[in-house]
Protein backbone atom coordinates (compact mmCIF):
# COMPACT_ATOMS: atom_id res chain seq x y z
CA UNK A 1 74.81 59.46 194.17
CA UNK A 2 78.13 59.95 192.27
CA UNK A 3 81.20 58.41 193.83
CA UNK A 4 82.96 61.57 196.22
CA UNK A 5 86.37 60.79 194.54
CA UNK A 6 85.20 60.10 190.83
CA UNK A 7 86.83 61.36 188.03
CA UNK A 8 84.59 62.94 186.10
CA UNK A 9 85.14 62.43 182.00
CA UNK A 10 83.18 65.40 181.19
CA UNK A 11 85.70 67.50 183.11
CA UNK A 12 88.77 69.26 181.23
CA UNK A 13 91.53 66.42 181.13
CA UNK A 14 95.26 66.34 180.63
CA UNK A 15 94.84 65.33 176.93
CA UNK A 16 92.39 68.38 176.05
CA UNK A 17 95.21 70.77 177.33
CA UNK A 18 97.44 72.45 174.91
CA UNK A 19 100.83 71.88 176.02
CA UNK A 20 103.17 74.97 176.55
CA UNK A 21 106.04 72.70 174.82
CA UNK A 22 103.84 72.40 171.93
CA UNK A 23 102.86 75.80 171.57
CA UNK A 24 105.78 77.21 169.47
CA UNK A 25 104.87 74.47 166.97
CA UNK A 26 101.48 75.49 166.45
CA UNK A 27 102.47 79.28 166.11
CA UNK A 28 104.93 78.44 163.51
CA UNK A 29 102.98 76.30 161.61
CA UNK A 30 99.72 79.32 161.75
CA UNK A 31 102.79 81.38 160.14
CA UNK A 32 103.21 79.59 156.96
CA UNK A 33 99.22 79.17 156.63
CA UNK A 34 98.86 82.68 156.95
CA UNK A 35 101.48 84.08 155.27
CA UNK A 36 100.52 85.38 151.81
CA UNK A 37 104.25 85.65 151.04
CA UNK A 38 104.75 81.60 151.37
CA UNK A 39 101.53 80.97 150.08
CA UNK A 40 102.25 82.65 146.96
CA UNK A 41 105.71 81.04 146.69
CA UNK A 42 107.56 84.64 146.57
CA UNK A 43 109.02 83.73 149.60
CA UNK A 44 110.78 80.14 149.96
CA UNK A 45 111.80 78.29 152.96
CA UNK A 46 115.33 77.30 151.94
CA UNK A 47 117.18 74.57 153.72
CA UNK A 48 120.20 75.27 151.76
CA UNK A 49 120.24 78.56 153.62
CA UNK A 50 119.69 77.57 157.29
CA UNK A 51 122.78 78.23 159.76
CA UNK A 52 122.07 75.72 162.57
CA UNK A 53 125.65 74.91 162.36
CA UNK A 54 126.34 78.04 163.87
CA UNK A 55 128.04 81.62 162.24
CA UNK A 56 126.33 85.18 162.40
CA UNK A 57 125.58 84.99 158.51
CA UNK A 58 124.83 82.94 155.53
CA UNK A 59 127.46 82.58 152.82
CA UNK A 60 126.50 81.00 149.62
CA UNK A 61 128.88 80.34 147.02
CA UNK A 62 127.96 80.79 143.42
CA UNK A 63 130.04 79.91 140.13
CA UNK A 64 129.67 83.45 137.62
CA UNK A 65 127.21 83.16 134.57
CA UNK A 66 129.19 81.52 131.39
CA UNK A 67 130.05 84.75 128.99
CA UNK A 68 132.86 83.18 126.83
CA UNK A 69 134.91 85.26 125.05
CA UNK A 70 135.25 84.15 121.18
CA UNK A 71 138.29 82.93 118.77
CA UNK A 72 138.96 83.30 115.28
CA UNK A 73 139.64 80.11 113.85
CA UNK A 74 141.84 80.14 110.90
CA UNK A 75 144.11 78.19 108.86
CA UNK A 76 146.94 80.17 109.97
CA UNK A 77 149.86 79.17 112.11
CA UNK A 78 149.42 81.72 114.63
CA UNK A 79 145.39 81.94 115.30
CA UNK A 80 143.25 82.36 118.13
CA UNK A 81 144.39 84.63 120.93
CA UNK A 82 147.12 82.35 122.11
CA UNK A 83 148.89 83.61 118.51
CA UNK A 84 150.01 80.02 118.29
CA UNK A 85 147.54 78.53 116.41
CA UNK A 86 145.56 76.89 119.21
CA UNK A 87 142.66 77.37 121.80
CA UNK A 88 143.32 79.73 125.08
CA UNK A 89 140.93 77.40 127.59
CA UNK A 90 138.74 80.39 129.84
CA UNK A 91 138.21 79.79 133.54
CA UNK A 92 134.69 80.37 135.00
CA UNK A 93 134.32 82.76 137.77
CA UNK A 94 132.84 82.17 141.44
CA UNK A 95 131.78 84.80 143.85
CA UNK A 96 130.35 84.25 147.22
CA UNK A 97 126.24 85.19 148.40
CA UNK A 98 125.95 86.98 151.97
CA UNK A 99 122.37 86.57 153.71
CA UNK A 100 122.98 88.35 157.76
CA UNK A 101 121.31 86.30 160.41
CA UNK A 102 118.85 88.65 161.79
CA UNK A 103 118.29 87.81 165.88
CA UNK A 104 114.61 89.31 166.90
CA UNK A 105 112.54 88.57 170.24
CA UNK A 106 109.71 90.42 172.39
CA UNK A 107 108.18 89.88 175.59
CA UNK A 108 104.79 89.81 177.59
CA UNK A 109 103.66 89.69 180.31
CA UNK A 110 99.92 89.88 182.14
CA UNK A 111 99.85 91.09 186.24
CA UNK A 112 96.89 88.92 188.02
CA UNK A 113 95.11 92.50 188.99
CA UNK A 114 94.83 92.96 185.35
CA UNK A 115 92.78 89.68 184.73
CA UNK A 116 90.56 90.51 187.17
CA UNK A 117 90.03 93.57 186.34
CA UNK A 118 89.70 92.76 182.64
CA UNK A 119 87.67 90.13 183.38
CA UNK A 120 89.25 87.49 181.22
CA UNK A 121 93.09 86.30 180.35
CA UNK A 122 94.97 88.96 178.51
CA UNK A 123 97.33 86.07 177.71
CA UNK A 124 94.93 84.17 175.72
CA UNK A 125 94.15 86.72 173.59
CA UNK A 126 98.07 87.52 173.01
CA UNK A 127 98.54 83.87 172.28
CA UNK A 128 95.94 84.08 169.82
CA UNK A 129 97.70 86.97 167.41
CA UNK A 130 101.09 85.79 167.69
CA UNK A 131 101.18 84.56 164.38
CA UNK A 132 99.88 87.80 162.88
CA UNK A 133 102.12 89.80 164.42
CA UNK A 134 105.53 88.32 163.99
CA UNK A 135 104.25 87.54 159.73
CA UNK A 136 103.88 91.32 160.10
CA UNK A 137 107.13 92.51 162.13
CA UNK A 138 108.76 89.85 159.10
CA UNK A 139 107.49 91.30 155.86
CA UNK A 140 108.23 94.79 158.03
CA UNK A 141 112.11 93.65 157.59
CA UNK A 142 111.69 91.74 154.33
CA UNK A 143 110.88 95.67 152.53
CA UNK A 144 113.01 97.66 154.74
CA UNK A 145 115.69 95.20 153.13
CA UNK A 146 114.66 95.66 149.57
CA UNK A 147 114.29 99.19 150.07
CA UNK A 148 118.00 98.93 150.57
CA UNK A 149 119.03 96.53 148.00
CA UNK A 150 116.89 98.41 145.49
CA UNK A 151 118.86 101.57 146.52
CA UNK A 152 122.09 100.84 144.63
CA UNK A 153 122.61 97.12 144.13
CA UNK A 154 119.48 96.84 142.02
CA UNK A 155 118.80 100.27 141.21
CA UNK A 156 119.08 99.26 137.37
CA UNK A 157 115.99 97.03 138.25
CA UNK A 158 113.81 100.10 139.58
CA UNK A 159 111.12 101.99 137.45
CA UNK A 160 109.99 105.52 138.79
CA UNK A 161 106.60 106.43 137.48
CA UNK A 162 105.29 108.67 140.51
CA UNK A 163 104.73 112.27 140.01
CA UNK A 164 107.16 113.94 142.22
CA UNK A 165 104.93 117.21 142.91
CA UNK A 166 102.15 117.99 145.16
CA UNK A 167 99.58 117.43 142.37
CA UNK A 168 98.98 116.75 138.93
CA UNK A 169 98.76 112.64 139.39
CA UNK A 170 97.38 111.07 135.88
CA UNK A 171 96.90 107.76 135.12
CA UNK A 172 100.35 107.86 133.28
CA UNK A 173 101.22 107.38 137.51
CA UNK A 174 99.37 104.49 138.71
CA UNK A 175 99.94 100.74 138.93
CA UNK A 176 99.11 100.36 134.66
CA UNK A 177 99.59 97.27 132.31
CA UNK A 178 101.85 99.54 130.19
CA UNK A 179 103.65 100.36 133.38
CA UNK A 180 104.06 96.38 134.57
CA UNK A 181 104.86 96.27 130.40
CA UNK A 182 107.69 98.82 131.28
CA UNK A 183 108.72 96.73 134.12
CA UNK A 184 109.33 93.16 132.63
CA UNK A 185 111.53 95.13 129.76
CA UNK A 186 113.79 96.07 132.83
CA UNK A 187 115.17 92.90 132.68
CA UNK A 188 115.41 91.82 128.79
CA UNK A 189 113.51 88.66 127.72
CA UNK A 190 113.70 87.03 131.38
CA UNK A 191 111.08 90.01 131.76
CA UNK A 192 108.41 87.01 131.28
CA UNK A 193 109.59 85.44 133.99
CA UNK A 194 108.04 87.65 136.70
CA UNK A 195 105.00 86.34 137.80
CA UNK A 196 104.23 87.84 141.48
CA UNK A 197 103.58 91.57 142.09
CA UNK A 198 103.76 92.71 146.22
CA UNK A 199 101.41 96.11 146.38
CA UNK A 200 100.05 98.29 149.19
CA UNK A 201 96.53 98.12 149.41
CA UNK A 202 95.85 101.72 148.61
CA UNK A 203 97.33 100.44 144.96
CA UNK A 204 95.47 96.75 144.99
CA UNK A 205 92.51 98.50 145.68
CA UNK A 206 92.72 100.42 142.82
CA UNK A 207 93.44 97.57 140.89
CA UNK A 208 89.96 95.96 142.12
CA UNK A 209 88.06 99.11 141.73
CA UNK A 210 89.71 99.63 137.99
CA UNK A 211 89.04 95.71 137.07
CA UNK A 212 85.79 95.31 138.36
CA UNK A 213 84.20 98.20 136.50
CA UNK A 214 86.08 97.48 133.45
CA UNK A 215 86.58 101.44 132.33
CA UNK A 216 89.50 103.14 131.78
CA UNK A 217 91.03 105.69 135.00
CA UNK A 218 90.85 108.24 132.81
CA UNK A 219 87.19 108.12 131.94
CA UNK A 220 86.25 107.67 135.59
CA UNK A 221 88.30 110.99 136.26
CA UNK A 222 87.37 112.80 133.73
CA UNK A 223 84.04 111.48 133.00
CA UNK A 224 85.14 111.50 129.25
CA UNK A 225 84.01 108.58 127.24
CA UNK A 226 84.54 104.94 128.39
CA UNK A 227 87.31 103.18 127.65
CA UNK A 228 86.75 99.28 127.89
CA UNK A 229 89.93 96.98 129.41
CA UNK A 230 91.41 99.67 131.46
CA UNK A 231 92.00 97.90 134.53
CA UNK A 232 93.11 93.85 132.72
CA UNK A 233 92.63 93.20 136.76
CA UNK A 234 91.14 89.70 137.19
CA UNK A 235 88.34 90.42 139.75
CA UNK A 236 86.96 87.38 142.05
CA UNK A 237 84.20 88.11 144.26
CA UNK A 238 86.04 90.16 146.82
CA UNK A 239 89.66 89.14 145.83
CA UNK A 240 91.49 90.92 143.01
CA UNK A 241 93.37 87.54 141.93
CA UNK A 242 95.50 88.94 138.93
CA UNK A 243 96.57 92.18 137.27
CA UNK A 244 99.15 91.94 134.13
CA UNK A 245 99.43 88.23 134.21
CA UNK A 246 100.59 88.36 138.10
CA UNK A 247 99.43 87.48 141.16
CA UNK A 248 98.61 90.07 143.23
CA UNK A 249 99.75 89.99 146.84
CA UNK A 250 98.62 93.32 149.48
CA UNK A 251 100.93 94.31 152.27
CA UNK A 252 100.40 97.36 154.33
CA UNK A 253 103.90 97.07 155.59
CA UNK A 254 105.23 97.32 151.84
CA UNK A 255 105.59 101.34 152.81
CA UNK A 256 107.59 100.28 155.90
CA UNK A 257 110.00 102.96 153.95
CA UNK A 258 108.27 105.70 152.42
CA UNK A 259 109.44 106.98 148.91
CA UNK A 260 108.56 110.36 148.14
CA UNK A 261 109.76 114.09 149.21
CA UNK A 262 107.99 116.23 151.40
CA UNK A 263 105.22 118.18 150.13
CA UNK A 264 104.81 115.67 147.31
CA UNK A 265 102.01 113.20 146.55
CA UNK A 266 102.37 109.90 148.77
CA UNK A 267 104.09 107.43 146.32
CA UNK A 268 104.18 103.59 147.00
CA UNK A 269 106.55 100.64 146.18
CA UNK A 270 105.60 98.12 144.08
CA UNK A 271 107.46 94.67 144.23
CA UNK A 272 107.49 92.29 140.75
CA UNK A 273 109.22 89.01 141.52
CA UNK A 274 110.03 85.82 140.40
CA UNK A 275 108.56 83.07 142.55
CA UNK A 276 111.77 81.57 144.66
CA UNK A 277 113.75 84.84 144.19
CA UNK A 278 113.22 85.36 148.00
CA UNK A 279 114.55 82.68 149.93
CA UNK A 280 114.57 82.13 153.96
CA UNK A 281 116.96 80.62 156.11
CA UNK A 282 116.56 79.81 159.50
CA UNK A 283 119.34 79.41 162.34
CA UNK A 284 116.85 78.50 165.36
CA UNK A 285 113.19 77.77 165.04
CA UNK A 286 110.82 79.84 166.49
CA UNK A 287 110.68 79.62 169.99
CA UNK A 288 108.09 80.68 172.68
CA UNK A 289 108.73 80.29 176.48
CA UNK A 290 105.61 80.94 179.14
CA UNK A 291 106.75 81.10 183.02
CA UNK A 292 104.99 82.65 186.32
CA UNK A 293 106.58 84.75 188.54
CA UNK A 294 105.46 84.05 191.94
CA UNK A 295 106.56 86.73 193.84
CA UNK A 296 105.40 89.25 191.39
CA UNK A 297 102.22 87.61 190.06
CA UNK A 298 102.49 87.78 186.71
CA UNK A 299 102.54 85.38 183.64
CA UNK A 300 104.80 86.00 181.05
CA UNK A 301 105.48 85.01 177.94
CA UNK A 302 108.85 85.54 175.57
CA UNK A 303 109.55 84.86 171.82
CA UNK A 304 112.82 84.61 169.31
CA UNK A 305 113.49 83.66 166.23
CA UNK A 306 116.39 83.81 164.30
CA UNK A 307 116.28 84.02 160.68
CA UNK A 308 117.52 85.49 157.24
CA UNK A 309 115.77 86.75 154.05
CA UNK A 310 117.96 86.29 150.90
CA UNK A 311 117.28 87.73 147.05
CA UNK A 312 119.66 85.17 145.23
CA UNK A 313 122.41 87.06 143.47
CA UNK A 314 122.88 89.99 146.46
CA UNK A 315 125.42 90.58 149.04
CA UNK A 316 125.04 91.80 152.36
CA UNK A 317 128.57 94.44 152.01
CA UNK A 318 128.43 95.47 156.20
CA UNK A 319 131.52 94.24 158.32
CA UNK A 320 128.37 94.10 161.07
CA UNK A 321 125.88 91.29 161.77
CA UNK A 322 122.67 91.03 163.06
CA UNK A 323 121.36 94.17 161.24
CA UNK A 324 118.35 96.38 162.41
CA UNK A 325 115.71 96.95 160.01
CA UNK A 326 117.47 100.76 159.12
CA UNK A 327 120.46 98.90 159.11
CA UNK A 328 118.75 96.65 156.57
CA UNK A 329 117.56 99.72 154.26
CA UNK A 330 120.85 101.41 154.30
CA UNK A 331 121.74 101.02 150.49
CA UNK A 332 125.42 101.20 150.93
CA UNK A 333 125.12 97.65 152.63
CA UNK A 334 124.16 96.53 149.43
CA UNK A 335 125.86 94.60 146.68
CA UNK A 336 124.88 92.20 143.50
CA UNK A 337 127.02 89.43 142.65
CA UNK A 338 125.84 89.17 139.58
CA UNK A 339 124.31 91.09 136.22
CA UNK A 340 121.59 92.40 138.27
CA UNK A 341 119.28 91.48 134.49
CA UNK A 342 119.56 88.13 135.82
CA UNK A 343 117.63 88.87 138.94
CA UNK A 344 114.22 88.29 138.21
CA UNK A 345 113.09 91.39 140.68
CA UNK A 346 111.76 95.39 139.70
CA UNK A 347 110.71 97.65 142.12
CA UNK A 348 108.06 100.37 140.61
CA UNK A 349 107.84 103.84 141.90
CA UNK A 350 103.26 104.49 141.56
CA UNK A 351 100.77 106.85 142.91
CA UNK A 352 97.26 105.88 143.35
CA UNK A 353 93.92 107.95 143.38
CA UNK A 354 92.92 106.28 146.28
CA UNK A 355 95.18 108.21 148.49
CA UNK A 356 96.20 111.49 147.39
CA UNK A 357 97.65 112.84 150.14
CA UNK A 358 100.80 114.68 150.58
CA UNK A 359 104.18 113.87 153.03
């Protein structure tokens, strides 16, 4: 017969418990794991950027690119621009980066009738998604902010190949190689340099269904004669992998604003980037807090996290801080620093047959 006061080492002990203190850790680690954007190295975690200092935004200063302006040498007494016969030495510009600190938190919290009603811990199960959710609620701000950036400040850097009508969509429309072709001339001979494309799934989809059955859109439409190549989508089991020598990353919240009028055929946003182009800076680390309220019986649980997305060469413009996401897409908050060619970022305007659907 066992002891009456032994400790039993089958039984749940202090060191199989996940500590509370721990817990934000864990969550913010499942982030980066998770997180196609990281994973893909279109978004970078920045140190140079983080604001733990203090300050409501991130200032970066930047020296101009080098465009020298040229002298005539002669033999003359009175060459070169100086008209005395010497060199006129050029100064180098510097202009100053503006990332706003964005402040974001959300609560929960689970009544005790509830769990025993439900039958099992509601809290649990919101523990459980809490990475999902805030990588989601991020890339939600991340394109609500290049919505606005690609509104004036980049606009140079934006191709439009939508149909803006309530139907006659052609191939001419979709997510193409000559479109991505169209794209990387945007920016010049840096055009190479893009090597990440951010798509809605109604538009990777395509790109799998195109790729993987290696005919053209237009023979598939029309049922006209087969076209081999069409898609150029590098198809892995159930993954698309590549499409126009980029990697292909799928975010439903890439429509977070949708293009388009009313009436029209939906139209998506596609994102071509430059790994590194999209840096993060952090002021506080994630943090999650759980607590019980006694008197009202409940658990609850609260999260923050305080944080900035930067495209390297843009200006937040706004005499206000700690934007909301509209905020954020409002394209008169929007400058570039910089030749906006030397921003290795387009934007494309597409339409997809897999949703055809009007505003």
């Amino acid at each position: 017969m066992a002891a009456p006061f032994q400790n039993y080492s089958g039984g749940v002990l202090l060191a199989d418990i996940v500590k509370r203190n721990n817990l934000s850790r864990y969550v913010s680690e499942a982030i980066k794991e998770r997180s196609l954007f990281v994973k893909s190295g279109a978004v970078v975690r920045s140190p140079f950027l983080d604001a733990k200092e203090g300050g409501t935004r991130i200032q970066v200063p930047e020296f101009n690119p080098v465009a020298p302006t040229e002298e005539v040498m002669t033999g003359a007494a009175n060459w070169g621009t100086s008209t005395g016969g010497y060199l006129t030495p050029q100064k180098i510009g510097t202009a100053t980066q503006i990332a706003s600190i964005c402040h974001r938190c959300f609560a929960y919290a689970v009544d005790d009738v509830a769990v025993l009603a439900a039958g099992e811990d509601p809290m649990l199960h919101i523990r459980n998604q809490l990475a999902d959710a805030i990588n989601k609620l991020n890339s939600q701000r991340l394109f609500y902010q290049l919505h606005g950036l690609f509104g004036t400040a980049l606009n140079a850097n934006a191709g439009d190949y939508a149909v803006a009508a309530s139907s006659g969509q052609a191939e001419a429309n979709y997510l193409t190689g000559a479109n991505v072709a169209k794209a990387r001339a945007l920016l010049g001979e840096r055009g190479d340099e893009l090597d990440t494309i951010i798509v809605h799934p109604n538009v990777g989809f395509y790109l799998y269904q195109v790729g993987l059955l290696q005919f053209s859109t237009a023979s598939m439409v029309s049922s006209g004669a087969i076209t081999w190549g069409g898609g150029g989508a590098g198809v892995d089991a159930k993954s698309i992998g590549t499409f126009a020598g980029l990697n292909v990353i799928m975010d439903s919240q890439v429509n977070a604003v949708q293009p388009g009028s009313s009436g029209h055929i939906k139209e998506y946003y596609c994102y071509l980037v430059k790994s590194g182009t999209i840096l993060e800076g952090v002021q506080q680390e994630l943090r999650i807090e759980a607590d019980r309220n006694i008197l009202s019986k409940q658990d609850v649980l609260s999260v923050d996290y305080h944080t900035a997305y930067h495209v390297m060469g843009t200006k937040w413009g706004s005499a206000s801080d700690n934007p909301t996401n509209s905020v954020l897409g409002n394209k008169d908050n929007w400058t570039a620093t910089y030749d906006v060619d030397l921003i290795p970022m387009v934007q494309l305007t597409v339409n997809t047959p897999l949703d055809t659907s009007t505003l």
